[in-house]
N, C-alpha and C. Protein backbone atom coordinates (compact mmCIF):
# COMPACT_ATOMS: atom_id res chain seq x y z
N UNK A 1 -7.11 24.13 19.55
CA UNK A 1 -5.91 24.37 20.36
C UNK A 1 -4.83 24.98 19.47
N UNK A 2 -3.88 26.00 20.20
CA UNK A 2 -3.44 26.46 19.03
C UNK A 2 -2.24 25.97 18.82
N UNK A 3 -1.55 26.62 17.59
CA UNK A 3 -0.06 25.66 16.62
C UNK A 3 0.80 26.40 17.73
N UNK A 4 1.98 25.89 17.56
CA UNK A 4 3.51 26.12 18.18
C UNK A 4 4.21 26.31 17.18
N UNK A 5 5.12 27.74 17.91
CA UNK A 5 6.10 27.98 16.78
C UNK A 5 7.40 27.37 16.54
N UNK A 6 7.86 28.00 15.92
CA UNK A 6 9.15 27.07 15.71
C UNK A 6 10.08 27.64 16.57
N UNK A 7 11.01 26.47 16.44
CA UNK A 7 11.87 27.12 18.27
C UNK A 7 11.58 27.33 19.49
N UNK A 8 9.94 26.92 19.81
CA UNK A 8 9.28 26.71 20.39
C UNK A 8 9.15 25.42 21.52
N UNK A 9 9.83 25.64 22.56
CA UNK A 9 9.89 24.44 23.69
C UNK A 9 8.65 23.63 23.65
N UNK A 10 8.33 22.08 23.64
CA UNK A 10 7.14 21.57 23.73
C UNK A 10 7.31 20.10 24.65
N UNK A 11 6.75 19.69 25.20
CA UNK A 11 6.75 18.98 25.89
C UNK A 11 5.99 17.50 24.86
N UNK A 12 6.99 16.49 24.87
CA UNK A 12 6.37 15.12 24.38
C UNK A 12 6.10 14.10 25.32
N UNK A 13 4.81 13.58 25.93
CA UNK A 13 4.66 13.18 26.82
C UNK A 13 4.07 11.34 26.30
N UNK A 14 4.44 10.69 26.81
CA UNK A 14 4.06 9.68 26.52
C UNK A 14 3.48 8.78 28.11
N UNK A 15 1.95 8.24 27.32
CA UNK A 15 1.16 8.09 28.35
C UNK A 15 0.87 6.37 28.55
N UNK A 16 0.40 5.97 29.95
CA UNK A 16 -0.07 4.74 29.96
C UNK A 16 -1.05 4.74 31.43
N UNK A 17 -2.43 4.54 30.68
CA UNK A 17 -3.60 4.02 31.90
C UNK A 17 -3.59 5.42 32.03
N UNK A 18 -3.67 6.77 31.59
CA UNK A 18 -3.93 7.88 31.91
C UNK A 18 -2.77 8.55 32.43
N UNK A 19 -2.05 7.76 32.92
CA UNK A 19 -0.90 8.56 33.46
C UNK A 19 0.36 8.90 32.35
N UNK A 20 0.99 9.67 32.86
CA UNK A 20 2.74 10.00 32.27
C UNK A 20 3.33 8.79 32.47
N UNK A 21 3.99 8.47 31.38
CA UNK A 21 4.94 7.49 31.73
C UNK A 21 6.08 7.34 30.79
N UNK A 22 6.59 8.76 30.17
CA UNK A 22 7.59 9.37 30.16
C UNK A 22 7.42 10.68 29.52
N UNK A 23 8.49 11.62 30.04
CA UNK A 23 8.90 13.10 28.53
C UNK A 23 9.51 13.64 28.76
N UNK A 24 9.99 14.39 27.38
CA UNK A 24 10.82 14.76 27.13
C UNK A 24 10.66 16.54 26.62
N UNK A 25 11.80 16.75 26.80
CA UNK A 25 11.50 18.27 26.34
C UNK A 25 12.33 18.22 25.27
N UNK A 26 11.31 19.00 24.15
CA UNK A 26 11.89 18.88 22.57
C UNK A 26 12.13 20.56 21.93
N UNK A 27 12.09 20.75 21.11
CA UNK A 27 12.20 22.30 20.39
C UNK A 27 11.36 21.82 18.96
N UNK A 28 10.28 22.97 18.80
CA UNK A 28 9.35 22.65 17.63
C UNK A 28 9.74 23.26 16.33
N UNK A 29 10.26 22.46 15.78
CA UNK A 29 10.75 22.70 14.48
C UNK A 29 9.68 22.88 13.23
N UNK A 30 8.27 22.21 13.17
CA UNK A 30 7.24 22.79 11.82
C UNK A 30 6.04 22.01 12.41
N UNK A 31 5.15 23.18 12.54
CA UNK A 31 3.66 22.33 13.40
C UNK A 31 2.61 22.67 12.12
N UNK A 32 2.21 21.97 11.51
CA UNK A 32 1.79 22.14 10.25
C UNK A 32 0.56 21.28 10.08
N UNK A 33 -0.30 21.16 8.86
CA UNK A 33 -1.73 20.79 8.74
C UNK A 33 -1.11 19.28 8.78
N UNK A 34 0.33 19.08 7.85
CA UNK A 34 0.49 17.46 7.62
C UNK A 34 1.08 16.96 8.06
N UNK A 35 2.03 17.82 9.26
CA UNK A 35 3.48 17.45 9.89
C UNK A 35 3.30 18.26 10.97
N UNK A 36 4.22 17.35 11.89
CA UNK A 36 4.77 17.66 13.11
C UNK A 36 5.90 17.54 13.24
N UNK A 37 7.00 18.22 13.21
CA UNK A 37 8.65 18.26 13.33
C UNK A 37 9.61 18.69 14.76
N UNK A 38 9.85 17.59 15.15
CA UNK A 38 10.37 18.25 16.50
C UNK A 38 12.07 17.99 16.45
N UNK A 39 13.01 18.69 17.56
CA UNK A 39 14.25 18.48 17.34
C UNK A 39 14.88 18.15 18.66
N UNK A 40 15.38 16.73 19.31
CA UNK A 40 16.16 16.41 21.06
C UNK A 40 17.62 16.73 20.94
N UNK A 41 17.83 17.45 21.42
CA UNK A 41 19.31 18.13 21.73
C UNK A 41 19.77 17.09 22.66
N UNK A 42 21.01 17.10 22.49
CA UNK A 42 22.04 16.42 23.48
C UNK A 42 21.39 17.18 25.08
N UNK A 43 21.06 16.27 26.08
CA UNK A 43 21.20 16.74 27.46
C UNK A 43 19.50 17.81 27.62
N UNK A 44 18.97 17.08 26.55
CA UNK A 44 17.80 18.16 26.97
C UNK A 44 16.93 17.25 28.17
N UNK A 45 16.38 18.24 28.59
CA UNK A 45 15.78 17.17 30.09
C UNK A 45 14.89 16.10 29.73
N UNK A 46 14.54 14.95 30.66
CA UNK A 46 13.67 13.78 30.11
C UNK A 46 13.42 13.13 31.55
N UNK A 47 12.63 12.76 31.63
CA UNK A 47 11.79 11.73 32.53
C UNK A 47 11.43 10.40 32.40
N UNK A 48 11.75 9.88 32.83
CA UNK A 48 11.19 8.01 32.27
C UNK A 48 10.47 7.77 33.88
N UNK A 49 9.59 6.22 33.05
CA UNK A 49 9.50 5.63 34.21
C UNK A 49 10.69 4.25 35.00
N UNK A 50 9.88 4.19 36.37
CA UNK A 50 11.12 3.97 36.81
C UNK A 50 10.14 2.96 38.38
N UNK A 51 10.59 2.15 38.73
CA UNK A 51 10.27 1.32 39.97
C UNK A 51 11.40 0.81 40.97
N UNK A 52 11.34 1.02 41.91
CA UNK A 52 12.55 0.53 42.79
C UNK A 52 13.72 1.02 42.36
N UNK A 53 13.88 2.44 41.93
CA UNK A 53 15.14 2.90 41.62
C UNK A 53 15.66 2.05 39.79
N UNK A 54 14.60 1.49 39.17
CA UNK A 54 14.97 0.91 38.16
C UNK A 54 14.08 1.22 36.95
N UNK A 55 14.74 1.64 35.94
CA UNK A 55 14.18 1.88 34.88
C UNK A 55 13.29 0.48 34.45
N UNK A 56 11.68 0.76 33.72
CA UNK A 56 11.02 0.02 33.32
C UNK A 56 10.44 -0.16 32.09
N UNK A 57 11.22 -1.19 31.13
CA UNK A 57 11.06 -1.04 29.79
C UNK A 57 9.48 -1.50 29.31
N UNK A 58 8.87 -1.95 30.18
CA UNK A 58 7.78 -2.30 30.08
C UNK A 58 6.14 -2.38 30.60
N UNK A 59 5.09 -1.55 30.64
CA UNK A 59 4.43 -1.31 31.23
C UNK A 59 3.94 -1.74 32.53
N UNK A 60 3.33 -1.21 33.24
CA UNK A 60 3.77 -1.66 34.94
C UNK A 60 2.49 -0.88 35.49
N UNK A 61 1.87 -1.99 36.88
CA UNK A 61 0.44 -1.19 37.42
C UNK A 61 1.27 0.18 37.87
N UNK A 62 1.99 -0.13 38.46
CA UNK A 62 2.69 1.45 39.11
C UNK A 62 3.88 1.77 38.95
N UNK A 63 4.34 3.42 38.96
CA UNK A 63 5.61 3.25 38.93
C UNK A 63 6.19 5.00 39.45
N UNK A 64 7.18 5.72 39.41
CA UNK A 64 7.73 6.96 39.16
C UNK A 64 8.26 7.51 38.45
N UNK A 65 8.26 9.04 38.21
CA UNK A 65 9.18 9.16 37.07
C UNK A 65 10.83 9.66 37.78
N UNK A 66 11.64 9.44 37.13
CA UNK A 66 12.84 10.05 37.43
C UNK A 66 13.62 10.45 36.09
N UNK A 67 14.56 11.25 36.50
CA UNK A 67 15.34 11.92 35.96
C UNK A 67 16.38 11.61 35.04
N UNK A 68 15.99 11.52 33.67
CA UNK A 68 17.01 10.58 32.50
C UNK A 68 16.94 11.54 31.31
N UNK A 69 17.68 12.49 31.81
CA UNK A 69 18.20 13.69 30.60
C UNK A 69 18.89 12.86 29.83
N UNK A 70 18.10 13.60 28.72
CA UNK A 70 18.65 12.77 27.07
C UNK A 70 20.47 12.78 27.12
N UNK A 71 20.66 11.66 26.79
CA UNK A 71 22.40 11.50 27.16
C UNK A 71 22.70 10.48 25.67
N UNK A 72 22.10 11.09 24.60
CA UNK A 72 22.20 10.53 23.23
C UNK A 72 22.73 11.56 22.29
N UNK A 73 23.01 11.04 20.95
CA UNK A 73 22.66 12.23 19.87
C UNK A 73 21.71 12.96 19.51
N UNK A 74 21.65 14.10 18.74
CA UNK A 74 20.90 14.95 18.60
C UNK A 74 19.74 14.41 17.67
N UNK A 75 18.31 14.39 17.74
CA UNK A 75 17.51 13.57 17.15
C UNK A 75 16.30 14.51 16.25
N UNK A 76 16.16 14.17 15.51
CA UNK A 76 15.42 14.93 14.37
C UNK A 76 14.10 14.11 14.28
N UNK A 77 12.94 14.64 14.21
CA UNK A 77 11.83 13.50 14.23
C UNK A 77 10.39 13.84 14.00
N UNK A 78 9.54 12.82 13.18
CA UNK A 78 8.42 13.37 12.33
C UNK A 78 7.30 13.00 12.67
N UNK A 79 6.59 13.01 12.58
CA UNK A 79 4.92 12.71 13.13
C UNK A 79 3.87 13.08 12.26
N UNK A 80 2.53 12.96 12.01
CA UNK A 80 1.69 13.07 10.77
C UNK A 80 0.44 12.93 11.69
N UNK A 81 -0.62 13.84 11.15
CA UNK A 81 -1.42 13.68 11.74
C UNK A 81 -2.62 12.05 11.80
N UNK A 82 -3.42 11.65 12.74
CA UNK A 82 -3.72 10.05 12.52
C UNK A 82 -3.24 8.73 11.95
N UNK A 83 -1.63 9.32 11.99
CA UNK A 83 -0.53 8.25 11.52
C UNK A 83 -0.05 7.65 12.75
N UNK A 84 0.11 6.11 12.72
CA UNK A 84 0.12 6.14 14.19
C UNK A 84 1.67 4.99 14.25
N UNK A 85 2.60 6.22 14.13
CA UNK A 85 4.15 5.76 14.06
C UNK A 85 5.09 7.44 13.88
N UNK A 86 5.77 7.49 14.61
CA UNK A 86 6.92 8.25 14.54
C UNK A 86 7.57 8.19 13.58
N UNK A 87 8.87 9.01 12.84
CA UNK A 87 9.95 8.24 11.88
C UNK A 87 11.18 9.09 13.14
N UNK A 88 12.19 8.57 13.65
CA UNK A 88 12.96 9.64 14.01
C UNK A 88 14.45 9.59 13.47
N UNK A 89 15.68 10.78 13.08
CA UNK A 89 16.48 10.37 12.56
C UNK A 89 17.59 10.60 14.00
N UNK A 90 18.25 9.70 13.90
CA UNK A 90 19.09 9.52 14.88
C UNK A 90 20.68 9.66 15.10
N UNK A 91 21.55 10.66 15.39
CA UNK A 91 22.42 10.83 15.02
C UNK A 91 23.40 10.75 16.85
N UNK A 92 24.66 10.26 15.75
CA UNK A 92 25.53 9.85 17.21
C UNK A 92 25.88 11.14 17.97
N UNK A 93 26.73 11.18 18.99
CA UNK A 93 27.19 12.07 20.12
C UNK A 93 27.87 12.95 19.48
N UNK A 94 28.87 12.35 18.38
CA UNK A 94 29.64 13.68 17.43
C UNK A 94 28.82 13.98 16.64
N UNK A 95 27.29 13.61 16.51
CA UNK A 95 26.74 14.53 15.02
C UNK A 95 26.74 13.65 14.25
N UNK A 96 27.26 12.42 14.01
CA UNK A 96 27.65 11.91 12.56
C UNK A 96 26.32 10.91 12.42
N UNK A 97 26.24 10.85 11.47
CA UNK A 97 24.54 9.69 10.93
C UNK A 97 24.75 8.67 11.73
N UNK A 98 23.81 8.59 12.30
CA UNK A 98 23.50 6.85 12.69
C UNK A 98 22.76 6.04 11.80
N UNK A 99 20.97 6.03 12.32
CA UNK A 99 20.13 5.48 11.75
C UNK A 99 18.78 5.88 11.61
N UNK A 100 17.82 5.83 10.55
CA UNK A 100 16.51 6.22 11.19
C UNK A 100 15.91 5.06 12.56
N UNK A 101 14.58 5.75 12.75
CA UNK A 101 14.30 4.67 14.05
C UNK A 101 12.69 4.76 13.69
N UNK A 102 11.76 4.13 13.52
CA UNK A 102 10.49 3.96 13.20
C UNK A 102 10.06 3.63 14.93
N UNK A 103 9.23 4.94 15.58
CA UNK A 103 8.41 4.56 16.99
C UNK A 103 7.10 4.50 16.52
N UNK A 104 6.22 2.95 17.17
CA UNK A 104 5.19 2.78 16.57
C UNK A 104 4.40 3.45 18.15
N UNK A 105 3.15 4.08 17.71
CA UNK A 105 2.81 5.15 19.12
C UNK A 105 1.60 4.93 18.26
N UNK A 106 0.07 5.58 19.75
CA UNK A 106 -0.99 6.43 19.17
C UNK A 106 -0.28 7.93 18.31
N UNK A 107 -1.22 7.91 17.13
CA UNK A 107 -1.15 9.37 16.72
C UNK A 107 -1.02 10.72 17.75
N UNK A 108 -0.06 11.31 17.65
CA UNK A 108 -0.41 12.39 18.55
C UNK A 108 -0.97 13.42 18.93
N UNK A 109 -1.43 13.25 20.12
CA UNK A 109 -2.74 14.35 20.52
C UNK A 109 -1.99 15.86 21.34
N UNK A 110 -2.43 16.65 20.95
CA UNK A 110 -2.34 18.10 21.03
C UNK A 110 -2.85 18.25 22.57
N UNK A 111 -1.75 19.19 23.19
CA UNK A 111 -2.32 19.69 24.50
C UNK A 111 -1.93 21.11 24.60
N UNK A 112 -1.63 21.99 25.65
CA UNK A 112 -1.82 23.28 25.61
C UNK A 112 -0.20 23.57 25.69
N UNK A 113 0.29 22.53 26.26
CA UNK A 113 2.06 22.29 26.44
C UNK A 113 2.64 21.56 25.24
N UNK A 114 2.16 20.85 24.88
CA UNK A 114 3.11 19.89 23.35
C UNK A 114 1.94 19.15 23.09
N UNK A 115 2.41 17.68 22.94
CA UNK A 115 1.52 16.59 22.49
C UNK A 115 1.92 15.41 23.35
N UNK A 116 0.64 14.68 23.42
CA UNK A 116 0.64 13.05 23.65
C UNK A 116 0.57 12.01 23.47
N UNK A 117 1.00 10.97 23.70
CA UNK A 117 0.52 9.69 22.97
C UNK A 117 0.58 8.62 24.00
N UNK A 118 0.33 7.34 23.48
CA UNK A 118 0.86 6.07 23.76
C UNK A 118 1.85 5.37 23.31
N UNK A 119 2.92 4.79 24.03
CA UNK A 119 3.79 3.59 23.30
C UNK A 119 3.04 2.74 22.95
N UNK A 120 3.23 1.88 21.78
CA UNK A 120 2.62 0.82 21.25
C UNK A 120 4.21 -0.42 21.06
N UNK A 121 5.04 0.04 22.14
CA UNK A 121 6.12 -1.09 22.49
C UNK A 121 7.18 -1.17 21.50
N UNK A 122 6.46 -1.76 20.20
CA UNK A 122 7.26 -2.39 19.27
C UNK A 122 7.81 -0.99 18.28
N UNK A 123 9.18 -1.63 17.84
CA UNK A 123 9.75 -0.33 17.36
C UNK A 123 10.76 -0.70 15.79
N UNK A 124 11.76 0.13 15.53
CA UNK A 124 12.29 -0.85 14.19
C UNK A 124 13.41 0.01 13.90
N UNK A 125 14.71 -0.61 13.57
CA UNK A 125 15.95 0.79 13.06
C UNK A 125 15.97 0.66 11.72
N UNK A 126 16.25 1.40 11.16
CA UNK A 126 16.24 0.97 9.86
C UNK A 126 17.67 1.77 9.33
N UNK A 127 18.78 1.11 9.01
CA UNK A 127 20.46 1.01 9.09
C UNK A 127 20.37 2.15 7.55
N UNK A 128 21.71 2.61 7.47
CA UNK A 128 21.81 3.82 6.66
C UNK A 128 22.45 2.74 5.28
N UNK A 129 22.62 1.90 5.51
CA UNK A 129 22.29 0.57 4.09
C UNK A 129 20.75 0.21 3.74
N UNK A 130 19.86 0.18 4.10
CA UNK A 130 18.89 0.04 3.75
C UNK A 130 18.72 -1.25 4.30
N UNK A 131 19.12 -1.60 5.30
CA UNK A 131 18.73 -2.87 6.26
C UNK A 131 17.82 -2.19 7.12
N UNK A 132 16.92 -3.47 8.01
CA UNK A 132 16.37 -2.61 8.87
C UNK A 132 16.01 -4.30 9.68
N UNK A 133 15.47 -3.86 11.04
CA UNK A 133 15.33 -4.96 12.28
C UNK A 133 14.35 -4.25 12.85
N UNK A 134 13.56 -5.45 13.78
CA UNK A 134 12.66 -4.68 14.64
C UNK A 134 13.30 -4.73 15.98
N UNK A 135 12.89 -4.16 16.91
CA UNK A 135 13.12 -3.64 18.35
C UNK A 135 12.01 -4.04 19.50
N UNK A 136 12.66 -4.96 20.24
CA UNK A 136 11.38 -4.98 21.26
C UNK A 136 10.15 -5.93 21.03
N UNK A 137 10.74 -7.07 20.06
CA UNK A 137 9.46 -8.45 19.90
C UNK A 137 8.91 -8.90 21.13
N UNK A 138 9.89 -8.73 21.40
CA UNK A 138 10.26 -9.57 23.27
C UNK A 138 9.02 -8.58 24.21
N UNK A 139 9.03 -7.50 24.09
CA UNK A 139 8.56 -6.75 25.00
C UNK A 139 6.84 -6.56 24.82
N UNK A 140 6.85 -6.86 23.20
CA UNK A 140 5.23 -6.83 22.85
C UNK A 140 4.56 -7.85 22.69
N UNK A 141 5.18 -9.08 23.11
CA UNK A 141 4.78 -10.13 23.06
C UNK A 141 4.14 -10.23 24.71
N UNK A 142 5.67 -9.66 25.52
CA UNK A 142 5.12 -9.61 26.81
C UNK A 142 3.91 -9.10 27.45
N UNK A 143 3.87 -8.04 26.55
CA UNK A 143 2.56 -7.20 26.95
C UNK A 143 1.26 -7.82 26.32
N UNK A 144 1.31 -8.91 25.41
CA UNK A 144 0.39 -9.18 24.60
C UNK A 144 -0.40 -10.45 25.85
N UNK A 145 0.92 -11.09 26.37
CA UNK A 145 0.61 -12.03 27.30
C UNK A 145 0.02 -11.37 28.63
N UNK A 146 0.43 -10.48 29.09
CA UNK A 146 0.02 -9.51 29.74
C UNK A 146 -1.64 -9.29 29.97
N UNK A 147 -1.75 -8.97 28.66
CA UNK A 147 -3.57 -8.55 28.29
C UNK A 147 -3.24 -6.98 28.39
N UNK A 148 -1.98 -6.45 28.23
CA UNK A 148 -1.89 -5.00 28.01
C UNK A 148 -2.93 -4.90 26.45
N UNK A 149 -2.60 -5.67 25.49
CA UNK A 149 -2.81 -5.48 24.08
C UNK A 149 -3.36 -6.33 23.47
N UNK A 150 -4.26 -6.66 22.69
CA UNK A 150 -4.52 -8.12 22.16
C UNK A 150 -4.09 -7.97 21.15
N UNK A 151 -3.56 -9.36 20.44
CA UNK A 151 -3.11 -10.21 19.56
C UNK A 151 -3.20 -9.62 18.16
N UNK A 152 -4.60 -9.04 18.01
CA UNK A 152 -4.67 -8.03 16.89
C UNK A 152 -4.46 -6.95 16.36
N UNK A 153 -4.11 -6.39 18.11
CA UNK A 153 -3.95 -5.27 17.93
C UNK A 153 -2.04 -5.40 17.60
N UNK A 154 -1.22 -6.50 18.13
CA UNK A 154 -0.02 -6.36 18.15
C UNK A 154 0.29 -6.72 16.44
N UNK A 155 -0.38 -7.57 16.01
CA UNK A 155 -0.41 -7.89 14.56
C UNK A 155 -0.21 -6.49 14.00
N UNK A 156 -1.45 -5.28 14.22
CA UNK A 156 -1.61 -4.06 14.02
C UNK A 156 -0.54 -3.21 13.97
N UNK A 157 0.58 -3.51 14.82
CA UNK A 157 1.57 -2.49 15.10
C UNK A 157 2.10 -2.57 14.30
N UNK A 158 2.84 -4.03 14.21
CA UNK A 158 3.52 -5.00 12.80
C UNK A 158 3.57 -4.48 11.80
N UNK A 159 2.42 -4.56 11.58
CA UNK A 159 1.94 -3.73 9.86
C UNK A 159 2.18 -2.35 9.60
N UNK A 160 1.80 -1.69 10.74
CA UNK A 160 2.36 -0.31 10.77
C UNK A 160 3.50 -0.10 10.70
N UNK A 161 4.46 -0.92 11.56
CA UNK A 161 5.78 -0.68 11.02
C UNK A 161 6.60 -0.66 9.87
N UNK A 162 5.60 -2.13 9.34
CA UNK A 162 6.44 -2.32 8.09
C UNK A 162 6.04 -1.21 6.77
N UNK A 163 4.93 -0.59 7.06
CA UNK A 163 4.43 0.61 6.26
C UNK A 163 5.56 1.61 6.38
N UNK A 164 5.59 1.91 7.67
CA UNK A 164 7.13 2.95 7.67
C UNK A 164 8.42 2.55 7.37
N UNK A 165 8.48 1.47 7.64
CA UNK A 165 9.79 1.60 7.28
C UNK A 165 10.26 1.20 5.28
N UNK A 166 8.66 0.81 4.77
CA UNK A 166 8.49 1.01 3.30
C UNK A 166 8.40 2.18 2.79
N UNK A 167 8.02 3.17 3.82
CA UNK A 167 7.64 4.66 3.01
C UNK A 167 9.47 5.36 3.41
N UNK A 168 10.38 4.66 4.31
CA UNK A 168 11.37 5.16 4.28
C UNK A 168 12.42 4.75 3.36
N UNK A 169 12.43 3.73 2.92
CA UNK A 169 13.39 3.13 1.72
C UNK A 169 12.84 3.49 0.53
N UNK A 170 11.62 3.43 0.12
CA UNK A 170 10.86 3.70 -0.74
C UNK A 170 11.39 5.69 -1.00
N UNK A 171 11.85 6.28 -0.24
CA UNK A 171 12.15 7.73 -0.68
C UNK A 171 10.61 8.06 -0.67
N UNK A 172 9.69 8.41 0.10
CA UNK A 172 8.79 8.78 -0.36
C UNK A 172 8.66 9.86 0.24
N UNK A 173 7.69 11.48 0.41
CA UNK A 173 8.20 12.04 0.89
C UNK A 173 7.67 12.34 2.85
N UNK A 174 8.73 12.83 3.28
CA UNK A 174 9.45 13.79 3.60
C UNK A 174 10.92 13.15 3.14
N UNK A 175 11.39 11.25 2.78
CA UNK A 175 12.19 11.26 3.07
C UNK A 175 12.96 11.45 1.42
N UNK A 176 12.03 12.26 1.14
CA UNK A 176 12.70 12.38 -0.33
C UNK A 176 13.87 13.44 -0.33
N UNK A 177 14.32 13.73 0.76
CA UNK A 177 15.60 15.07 0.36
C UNK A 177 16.25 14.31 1.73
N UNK A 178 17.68 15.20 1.63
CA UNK A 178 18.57 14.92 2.56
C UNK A 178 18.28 15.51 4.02
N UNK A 179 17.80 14.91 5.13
CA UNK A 179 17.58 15.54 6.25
C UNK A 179 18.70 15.29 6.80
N UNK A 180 19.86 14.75 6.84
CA UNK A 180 20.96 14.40 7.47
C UNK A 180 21.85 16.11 7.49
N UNK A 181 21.80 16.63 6.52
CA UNK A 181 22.28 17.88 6.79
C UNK A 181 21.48 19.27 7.22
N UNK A 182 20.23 18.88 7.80
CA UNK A 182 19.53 19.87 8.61
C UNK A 182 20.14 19.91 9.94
N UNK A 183 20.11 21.42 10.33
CA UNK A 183 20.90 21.39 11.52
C UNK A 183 19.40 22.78 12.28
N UNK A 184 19.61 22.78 13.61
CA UNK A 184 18.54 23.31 14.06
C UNK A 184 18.96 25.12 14.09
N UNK A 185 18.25 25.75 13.98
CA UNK A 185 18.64 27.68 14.48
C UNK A 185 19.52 27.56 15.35
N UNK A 186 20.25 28.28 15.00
CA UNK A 186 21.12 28.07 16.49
C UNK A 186 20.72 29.21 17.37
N UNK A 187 19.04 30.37 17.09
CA UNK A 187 19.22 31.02 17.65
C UNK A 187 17.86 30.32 18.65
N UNK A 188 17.53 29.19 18.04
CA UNK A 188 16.51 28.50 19.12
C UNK A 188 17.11 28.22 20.68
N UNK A 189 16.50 28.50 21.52
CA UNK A 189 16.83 27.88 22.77
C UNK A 189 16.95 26.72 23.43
N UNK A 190 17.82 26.17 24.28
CA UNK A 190 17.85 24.54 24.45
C UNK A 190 16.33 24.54 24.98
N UNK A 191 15.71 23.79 25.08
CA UNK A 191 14.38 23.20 25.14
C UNK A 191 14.16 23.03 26.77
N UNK A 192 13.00 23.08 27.61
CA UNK A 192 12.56 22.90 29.13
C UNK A 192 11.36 22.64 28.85
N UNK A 193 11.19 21.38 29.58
CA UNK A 193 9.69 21.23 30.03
C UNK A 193 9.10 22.05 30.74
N UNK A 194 8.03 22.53 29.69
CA UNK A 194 6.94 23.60 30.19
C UNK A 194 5.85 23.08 31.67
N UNK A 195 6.34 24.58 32.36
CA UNK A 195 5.24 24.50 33.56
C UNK A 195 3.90 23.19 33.40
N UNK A 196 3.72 22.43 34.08
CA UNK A 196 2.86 21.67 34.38
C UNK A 196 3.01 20.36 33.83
N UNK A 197 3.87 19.87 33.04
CA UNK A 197 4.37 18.84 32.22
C UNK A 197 4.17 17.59 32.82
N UNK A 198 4.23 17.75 34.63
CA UNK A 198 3.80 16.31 35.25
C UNK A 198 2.57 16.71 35.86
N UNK A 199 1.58 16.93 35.34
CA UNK A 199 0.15 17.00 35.83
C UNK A 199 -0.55 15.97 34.54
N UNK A 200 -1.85 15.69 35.53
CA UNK A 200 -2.54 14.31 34.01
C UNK A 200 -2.71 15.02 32.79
């Protein structure tokens, strides 16, 4: 399947039980043998899921998507091939640093529009002091009780996280240089989900 260029609209779709069950439209910043670099603009379009008119933080037999254009800071964010965690850097509404954010996901799979994955729930910030917390115990526990996930596998995530968020304090690389002052082309285009984006 082939690479995407840079500046290149791509669709990040995140899946559950086969279906969509959210995305976002991103701009492809470096599609590479070891990296995947994407960039979320303020207000770029997004989809979540959603039941009874209510957003659903947690997996669900059924549900819809609706309409939840990114209404955050501008987000910078990395991916590796059979690495199965995000790193993303997260910056407020004026631009100014927030925090990184470690999303623990399947590795992402390549489609003809962007890439896909799975949430794997549990998540982690990791503070521009070198503190860091996890996100969402509550929610992977739920799912664990659930029988979304077993017990080993949630152990699994755990570990993954704490790998990232060691390879991020640790300076290791990508996070060995300053990404806080990367700013995107400005001759790239705001980003749209590509034709077919809600098909399986």
């Amino acid at each position: 399947m082939r690479r995407f260029r840079p500046g290149e609209p791509v669709a990040l779709r995140e899946r559950w039980r086969g279906r969509i069950w959210a995305a976002r439209a991103l701009t492809l910043v470096r599609d590479e043998d070891d990296v995947q670099m994407f960039h979320l603009p303020p207000d770029a379009p997004a989809f979540a899921a959603a039941r009874d008119g209510r957003l659903l933080r947690e997996p669900a037999d059924d549900w819809e998507l609706v309409d939840r254009r990114w209404d955050h800071g501008p987000v910078l964010s990395f991916a590796w091939p059979e690495v199965a965690h995000a790193v993303l850097l997260l910056r407020r509404r004026d631009g100014s640093p927030w925090c990184w954010y470690v999303q623990l996901q399947e590795p992402l799979r390549r489609t003809p529009i962007g890439f896909d994955t799975v949430d794997h729930v549990l998540d982690a910030f990791v503070e521009l002091d070198g503190t860091w917390r996890w996100k969402d115990e509550d929610a992977l526990e739920a799912a664990v009780a659930r029988g979304d996930f077993a017990r080993e596998q949630a152990a699994g995530f755990r570990a993954e996280g704490e790998r990232a968020v060691a390879r991020i304090l640790g300076g290791e690389p990508p996070f060995d240089r300053d990404w806080w002052s990367w700013q995107p082309d400005p001759g790239w285009p705001a980003p749209t989900l590509p034709e077919g984006w809600d098909r399986p």
